[in-house]
Protein backbone atom coordinates (compact mmCIF):
# COMPACT_ATOMS: atom_id res chain seq x y z
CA UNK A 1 -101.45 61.18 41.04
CA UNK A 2 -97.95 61.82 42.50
CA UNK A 3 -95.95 61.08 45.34
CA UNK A 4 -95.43 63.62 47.83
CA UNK A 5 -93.33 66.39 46.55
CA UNK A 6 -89.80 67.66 47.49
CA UNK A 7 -89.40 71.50 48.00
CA UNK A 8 -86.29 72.86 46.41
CA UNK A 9 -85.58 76.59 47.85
CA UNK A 10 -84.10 78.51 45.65
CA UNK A 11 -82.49 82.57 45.84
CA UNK A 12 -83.44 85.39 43.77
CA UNK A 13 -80.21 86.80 43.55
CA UNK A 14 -81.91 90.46 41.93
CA UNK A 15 -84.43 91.34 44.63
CA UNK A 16 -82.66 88.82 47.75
CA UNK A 17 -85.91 87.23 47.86
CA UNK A 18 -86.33 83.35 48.66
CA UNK A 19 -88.63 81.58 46.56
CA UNK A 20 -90.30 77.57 47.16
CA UNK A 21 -90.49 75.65 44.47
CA UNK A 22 -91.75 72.38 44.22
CA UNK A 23 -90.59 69.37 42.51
CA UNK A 24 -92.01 66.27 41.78
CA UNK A 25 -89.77 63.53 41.72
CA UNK A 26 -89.85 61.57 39.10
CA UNK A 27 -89.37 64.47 36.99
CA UNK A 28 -86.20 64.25 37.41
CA UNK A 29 -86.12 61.19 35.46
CA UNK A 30 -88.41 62.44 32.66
CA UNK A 31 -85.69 65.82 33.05
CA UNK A 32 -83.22 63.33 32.30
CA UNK A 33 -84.82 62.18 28.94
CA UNK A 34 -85.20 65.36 27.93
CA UNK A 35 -81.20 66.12 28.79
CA UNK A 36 -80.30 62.70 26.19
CA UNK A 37 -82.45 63.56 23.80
CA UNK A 38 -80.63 67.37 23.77
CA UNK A 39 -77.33 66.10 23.39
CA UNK A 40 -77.74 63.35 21.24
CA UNK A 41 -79.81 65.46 19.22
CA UNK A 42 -77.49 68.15 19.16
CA UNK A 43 -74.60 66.23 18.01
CA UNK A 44 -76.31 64.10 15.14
CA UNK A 45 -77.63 67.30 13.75
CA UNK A 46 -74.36 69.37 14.09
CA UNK A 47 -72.47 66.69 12.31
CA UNK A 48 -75.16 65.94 9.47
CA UNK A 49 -74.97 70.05 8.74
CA UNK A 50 -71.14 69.64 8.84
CA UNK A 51 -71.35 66.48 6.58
CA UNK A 52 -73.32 68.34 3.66
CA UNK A 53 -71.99 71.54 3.84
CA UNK A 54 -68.10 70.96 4.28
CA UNK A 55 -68.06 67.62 1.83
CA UNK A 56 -68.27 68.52 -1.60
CA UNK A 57 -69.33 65.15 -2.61
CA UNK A 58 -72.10 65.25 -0.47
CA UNK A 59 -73.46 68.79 -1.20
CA UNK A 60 -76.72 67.64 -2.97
CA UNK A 61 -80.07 68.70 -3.24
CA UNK A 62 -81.36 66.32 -1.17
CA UNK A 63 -78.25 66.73 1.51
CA UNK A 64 -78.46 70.69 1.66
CA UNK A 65 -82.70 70.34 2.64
CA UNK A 66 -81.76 67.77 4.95
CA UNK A 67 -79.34 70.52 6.15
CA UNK A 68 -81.79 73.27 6.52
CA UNK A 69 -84.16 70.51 8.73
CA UNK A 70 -80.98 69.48 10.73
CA UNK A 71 -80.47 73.62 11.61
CA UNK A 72 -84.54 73.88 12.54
CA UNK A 73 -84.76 70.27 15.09
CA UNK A 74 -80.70 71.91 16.27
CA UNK A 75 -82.69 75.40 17.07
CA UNK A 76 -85.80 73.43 18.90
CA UNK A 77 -83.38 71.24 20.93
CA UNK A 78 -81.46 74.17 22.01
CA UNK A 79 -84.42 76.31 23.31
CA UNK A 80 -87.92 74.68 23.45
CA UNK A 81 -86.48 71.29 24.92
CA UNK A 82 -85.08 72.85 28.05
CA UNK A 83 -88.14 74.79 28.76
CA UNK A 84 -89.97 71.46 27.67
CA UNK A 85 -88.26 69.50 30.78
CA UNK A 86 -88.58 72.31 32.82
CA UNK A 87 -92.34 72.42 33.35
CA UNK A 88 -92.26 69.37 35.01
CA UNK A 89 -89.40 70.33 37.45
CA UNK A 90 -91.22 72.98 38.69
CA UNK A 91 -94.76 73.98 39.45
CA UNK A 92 -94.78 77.61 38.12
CA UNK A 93 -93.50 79.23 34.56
CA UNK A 94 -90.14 80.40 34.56
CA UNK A 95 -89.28 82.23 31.61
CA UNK A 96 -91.58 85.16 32.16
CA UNK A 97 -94.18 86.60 29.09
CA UNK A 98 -91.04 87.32 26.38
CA UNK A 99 -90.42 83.70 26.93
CA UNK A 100 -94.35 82.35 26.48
CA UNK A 101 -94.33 84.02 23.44
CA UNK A 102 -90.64 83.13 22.13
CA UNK A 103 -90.77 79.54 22.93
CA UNK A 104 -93.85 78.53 20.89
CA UNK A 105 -92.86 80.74 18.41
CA UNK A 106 -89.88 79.56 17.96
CA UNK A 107 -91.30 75.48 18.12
CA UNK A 108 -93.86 76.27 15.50
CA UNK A 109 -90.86 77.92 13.06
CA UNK A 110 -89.08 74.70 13.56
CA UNK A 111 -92.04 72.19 12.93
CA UNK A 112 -93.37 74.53 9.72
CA UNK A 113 -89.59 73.80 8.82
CA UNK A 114 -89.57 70.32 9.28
CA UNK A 115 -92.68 68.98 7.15
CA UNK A 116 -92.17 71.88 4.82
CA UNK A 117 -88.78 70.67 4.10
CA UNK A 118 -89.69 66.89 3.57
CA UNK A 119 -92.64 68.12 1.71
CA UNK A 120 -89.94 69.66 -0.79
CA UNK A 121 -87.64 66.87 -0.14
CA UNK A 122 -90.54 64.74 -1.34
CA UNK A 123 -91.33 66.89 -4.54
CA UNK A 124 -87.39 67.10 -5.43
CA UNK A 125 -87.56 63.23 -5.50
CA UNK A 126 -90.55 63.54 -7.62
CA UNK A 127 -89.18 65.62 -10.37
CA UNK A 128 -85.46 63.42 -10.32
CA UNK A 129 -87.52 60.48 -10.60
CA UNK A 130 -90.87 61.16 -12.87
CA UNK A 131 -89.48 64.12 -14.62
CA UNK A 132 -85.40 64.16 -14.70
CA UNK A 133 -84.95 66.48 -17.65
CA UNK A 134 -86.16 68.66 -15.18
CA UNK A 135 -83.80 68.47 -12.69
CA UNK A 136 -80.87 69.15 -13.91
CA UNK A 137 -80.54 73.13 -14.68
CA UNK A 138 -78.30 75.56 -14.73
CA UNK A 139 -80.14 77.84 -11.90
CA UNK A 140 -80.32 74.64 -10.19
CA UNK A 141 -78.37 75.92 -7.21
CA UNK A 142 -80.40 79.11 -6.86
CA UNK A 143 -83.50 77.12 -7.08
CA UNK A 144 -82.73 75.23 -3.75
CA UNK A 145 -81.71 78.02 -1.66
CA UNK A 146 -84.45 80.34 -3.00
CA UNK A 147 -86.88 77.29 -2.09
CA UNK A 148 -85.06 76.77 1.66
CA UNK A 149 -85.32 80.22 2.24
CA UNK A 150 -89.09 80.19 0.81
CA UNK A 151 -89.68 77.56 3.27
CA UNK A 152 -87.69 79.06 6.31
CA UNK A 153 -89.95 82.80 5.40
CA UNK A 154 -93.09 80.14 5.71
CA UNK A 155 -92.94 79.07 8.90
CA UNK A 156 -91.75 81.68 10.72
CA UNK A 157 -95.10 83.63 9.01
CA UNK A 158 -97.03 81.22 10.25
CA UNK A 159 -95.51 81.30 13.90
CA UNK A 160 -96.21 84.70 14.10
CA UNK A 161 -99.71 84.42 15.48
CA UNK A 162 -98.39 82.09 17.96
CA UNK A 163 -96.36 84.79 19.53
CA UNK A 164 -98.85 87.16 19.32
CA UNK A 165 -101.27 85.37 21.54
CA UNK A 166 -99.37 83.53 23.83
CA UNK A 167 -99.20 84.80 26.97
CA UNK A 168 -99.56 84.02 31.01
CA UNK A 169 -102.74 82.70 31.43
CA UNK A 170 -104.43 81.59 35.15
CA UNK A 171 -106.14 78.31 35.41
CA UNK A 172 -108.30 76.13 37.68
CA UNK A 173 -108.16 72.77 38.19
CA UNK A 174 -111.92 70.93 38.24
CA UNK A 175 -111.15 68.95 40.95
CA UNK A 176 -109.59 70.88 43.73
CA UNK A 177 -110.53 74.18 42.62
CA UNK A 178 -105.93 75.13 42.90
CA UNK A 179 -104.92 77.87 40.46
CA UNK A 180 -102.04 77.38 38.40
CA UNK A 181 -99.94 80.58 36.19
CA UNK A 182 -98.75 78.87 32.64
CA UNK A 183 -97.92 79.72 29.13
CA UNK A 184 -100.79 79.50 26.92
CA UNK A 185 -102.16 80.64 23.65
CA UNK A 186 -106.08 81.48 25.34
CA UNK A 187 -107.04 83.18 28.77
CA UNK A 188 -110.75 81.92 28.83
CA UNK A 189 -112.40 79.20 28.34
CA UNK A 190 -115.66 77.28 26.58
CA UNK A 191 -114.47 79.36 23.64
CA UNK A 192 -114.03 78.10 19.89
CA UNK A 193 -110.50 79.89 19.24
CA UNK A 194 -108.46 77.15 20.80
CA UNK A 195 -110.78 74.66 18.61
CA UNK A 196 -110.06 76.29 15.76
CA UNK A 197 -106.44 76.72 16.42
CA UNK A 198 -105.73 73.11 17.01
CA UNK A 199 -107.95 72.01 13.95
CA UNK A 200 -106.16 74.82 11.65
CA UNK A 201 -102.39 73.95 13.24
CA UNK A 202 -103.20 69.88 12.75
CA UNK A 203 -104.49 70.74 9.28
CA UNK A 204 -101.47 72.85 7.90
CA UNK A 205 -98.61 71.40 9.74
CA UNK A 206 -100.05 67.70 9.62
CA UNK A 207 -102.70 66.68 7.35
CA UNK A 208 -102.24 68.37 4.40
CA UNK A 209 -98.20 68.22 3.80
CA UNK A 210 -98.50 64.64 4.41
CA UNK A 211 -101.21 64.22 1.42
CA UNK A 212 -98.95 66.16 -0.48
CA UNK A 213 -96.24 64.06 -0.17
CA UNK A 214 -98.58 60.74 -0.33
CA UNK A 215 -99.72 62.27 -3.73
CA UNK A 216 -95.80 62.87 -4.95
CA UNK A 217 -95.08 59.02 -3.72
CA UNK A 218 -98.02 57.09 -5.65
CA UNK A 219 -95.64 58.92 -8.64
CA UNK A 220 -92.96 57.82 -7.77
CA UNK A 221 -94.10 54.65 -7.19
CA UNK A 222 -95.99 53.92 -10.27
CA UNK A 223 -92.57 55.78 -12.02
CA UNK A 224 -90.42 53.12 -10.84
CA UNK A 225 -92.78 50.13 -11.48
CA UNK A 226 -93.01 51.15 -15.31
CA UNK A 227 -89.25 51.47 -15.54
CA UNK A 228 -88.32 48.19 -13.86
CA UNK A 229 -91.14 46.74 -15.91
CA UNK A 230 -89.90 48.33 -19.45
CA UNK A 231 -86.05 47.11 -18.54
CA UNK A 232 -84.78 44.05 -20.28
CA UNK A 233 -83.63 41.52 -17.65
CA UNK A 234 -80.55 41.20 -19.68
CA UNK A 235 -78.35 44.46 -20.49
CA UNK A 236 -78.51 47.96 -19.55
CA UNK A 237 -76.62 47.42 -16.49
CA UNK A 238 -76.52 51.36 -16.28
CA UNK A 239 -80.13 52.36 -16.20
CA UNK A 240 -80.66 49.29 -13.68
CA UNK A 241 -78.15 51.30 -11.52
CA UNK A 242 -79.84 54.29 -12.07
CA UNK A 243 -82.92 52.80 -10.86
CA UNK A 244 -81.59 51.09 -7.62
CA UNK A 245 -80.35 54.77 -6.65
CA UNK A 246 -83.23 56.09 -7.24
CA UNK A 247 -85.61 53.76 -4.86
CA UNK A 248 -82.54 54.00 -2.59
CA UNK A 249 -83.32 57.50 -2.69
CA UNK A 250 -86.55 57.53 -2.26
CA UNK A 251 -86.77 55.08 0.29
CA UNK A 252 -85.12 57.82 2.75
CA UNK A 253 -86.78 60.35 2.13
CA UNK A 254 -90.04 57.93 2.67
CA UNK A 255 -88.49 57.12 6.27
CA UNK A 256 -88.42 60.79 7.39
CA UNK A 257 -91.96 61.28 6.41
CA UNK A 258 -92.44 58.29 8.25
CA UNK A 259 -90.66 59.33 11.47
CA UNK A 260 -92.31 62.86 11.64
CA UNK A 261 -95.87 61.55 11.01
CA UNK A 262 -95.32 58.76 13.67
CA UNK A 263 -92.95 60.96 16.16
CA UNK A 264 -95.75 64.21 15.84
CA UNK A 265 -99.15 62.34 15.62
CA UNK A 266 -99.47 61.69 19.67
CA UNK A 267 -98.76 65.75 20.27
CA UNK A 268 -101.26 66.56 18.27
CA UNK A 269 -103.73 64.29 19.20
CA UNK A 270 -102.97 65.52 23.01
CA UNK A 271 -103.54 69.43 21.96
CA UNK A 272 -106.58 68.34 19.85
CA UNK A 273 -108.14 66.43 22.95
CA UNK A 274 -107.10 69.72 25.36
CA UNK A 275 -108.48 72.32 22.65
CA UNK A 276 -111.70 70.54 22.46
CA UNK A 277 -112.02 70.07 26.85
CA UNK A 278 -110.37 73.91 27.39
CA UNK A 279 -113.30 74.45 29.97
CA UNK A 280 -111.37 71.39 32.20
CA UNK A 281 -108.03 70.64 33.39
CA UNK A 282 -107.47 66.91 32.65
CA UNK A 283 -105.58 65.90 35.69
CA UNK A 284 -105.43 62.24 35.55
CA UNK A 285 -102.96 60.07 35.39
CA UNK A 286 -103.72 58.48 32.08
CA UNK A 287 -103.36 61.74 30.73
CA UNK A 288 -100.30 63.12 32.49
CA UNK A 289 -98.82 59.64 30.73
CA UNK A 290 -100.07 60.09 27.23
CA UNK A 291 -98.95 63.61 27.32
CA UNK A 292 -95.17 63.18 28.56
CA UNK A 293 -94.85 60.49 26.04
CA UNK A 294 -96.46 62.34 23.13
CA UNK A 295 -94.13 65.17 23.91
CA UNK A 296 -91.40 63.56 24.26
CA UNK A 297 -91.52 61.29 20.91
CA UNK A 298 -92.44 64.73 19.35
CA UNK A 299 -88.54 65.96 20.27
CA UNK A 300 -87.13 62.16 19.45
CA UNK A 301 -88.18 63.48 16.03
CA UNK A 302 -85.37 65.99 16.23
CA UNK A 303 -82.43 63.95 16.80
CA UNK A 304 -83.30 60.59 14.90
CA UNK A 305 -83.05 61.91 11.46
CA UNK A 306 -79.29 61.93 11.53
CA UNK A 307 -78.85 58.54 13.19
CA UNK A 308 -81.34 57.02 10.40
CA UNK A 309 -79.28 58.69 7.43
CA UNK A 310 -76.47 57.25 8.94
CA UNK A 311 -78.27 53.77 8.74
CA UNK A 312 -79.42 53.90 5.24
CA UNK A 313 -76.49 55.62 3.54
CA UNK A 314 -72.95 54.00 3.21
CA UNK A 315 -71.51 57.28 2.05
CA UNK A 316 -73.13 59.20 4.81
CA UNK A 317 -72.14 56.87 7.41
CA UNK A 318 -68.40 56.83 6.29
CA UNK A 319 -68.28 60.86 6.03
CA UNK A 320 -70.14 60.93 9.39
CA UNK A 321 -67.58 59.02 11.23
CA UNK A 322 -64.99 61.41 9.57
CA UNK A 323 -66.94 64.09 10.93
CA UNK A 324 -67.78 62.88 14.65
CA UNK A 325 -64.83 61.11 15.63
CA UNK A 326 -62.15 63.33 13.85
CA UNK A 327 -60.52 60.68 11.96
CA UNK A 328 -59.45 62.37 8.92
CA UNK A 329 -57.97 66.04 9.11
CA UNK A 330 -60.80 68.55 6.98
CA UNK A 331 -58.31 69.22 4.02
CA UNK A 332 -57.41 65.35 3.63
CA UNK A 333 -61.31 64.67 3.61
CA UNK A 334 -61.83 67.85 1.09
CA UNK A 335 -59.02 65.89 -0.69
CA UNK A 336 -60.82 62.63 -0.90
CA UNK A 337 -63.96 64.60 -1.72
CA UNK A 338 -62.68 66.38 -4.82
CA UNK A 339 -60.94 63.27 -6.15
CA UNK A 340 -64.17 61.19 -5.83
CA UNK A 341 -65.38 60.19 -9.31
CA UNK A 342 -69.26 59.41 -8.44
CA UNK A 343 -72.01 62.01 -7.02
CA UNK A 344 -72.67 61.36 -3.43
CA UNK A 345 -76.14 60.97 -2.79
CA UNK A 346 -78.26 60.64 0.21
């Protein structure tokens, strides 16, 4: 499947050991991906958190839960994308057991935090759009970060089990009978735990917050036909406004959902198809393909949020460039902030 690999020795600088490695080539290139999508990723999401949280204008509810999902794809970038690139590098785990059971833990926390987040992103639209008497309270701001941190609690509960079971596992490959140490959540196989696992994790983190938020959107949509239907063509110039912001609005928080359900679709396919052969390692080439690419789309997802705000918004995009390329001093842009006479919106 590969081309003859390159041995990298490298010291254990503990014990004065010498360990072989090997690595296979052209994982350096897919190594390389991984590195772009890091630090890209890392500064779109560092400078969308700086955005909402340091502009006044721009603290809204929308902009502080796209926050909390910038902090959760910042926290997967920064640890489970590494390890990520690593596996191909070399052929042997490197991050010992703590590590097979931090890592996933900490990818599931940050996925739970991701759909969970648009799920509420998509609900928040729902109730300024269907229901806006309801929106606007006076324990507003407690509301969002009592939901945030309802979501955060969420997904780290249901991560748990993932670092409880993970652990070094040994398997054999069908066709030449090697033996291979990695990270996994199961040590045997022909069983139905990693069926059930990958049917319950596709379920909770896939299926069902994305019927959720189809539900919330068939609202929304049939909210905004009726009111462009019920407007005059003539007059009423404000609630046509009012109108336009809100599609506008909803429109972006409609792309996320998009990105995530196209971006995580192919990984879960991948660990559906592997739960469901766990008595085989698939060792083909079509696979190896399909499973690179699935995982890295699956991490794309963590850096193109910020990048398609940026896109859609012209507020955003202006603050953003204030941000990133350190145009404005921070108390001239706090300036310009608290003298702006319209609510910044996503």
């Amino acid at each position: 499947m590969s081309p003859e690999d390159s041995e990298v020795l490298l010291l254990n600088v503990s014990t004065g050991e010498q360990h072989h490695y090997k690595i296979w080539l052209p994982a350096i290139s897919i190594a390389a991906v991984y590195g772009v999508i890091i630090i890209v990723g890392l500064v779109g999401n560092v400078t969308l958190m700086r955005t909402c949280l340091t502009v006044k204008s721009m603290r809204t509810v929308p902009n502080l839960f796209l926050s909390s999902l910038a902090l959760g794809d910042a926290l997967l970038l920064v640890t489970c994308a590494p390890v990520d690139a690593s596996r191909y590098l070399v052929d042997e785990w490197l991050f010992g057991r703590v590590g097979c059971k931090l890592i996933p833990f900490i990818q599931l926390t940050s996925v739970g935090v991701s759909v969970f987040t648009l799920t509420a992103l998509s609900a928040d639209r729902y109730k300024a759009i269907v229901r806006p008497l309801d929106s606007h309270t006076s324990s507003a701001t407690f509301s969002l970060f009592f939901r945030a941190g309802a979501i955060w609690l969420l997904s780290v509960s249901l991560a748990i089990p993932e670092a409880v079971f993970s652990d070094l596992h040994t398997f054999t490959t069908s066709h030449t009978n090697e033996t291979f140490v990695t990270c996994a959540p199961y040590p045997h196989a022909g069983e139905m735990h990693p069926k059930i696992h990958s049917t319950v994790s596709f379920f909770i983190f896939y299926i069902i917050p994305l019927f959720v938020i189809s539900v919330y959107y068939c609202f929304i949509a049939r909210s905004l036909i009726r009111s462009s239907v019920d407007i005059p063509a003539e007059g009423h110039l404000h609630l046509q406004k009012q109108i336009k912001s809100r599609k506008r609005l909803a429109k972006t928080v409609l792309v996320f959902v998009g990105l995530f359900a196209v971006c995580w679709l192919p990984s879960h396919v991948i660990y559906l198809y592997r739960s469901y052969h766990y008595d085989q390692v698939d060792t083909s080439l079509g696979h190896f393909i399909a499973s690179v690419c699935a995982r890295i789309l699956a991490f794309t997802n963590s850096c193109v949020n910020p990048f398609a705000l940026y896109l859609m918004s012209k507020s955003f995009s202006k603050h953003f460039n204030k941000q990133l390329l350190c145009c404005t001093s921070p108390r001239r842009l706090h300036s310009q902030s608290s003298r702006s006479t319209h609510t910044t919106t996503v």
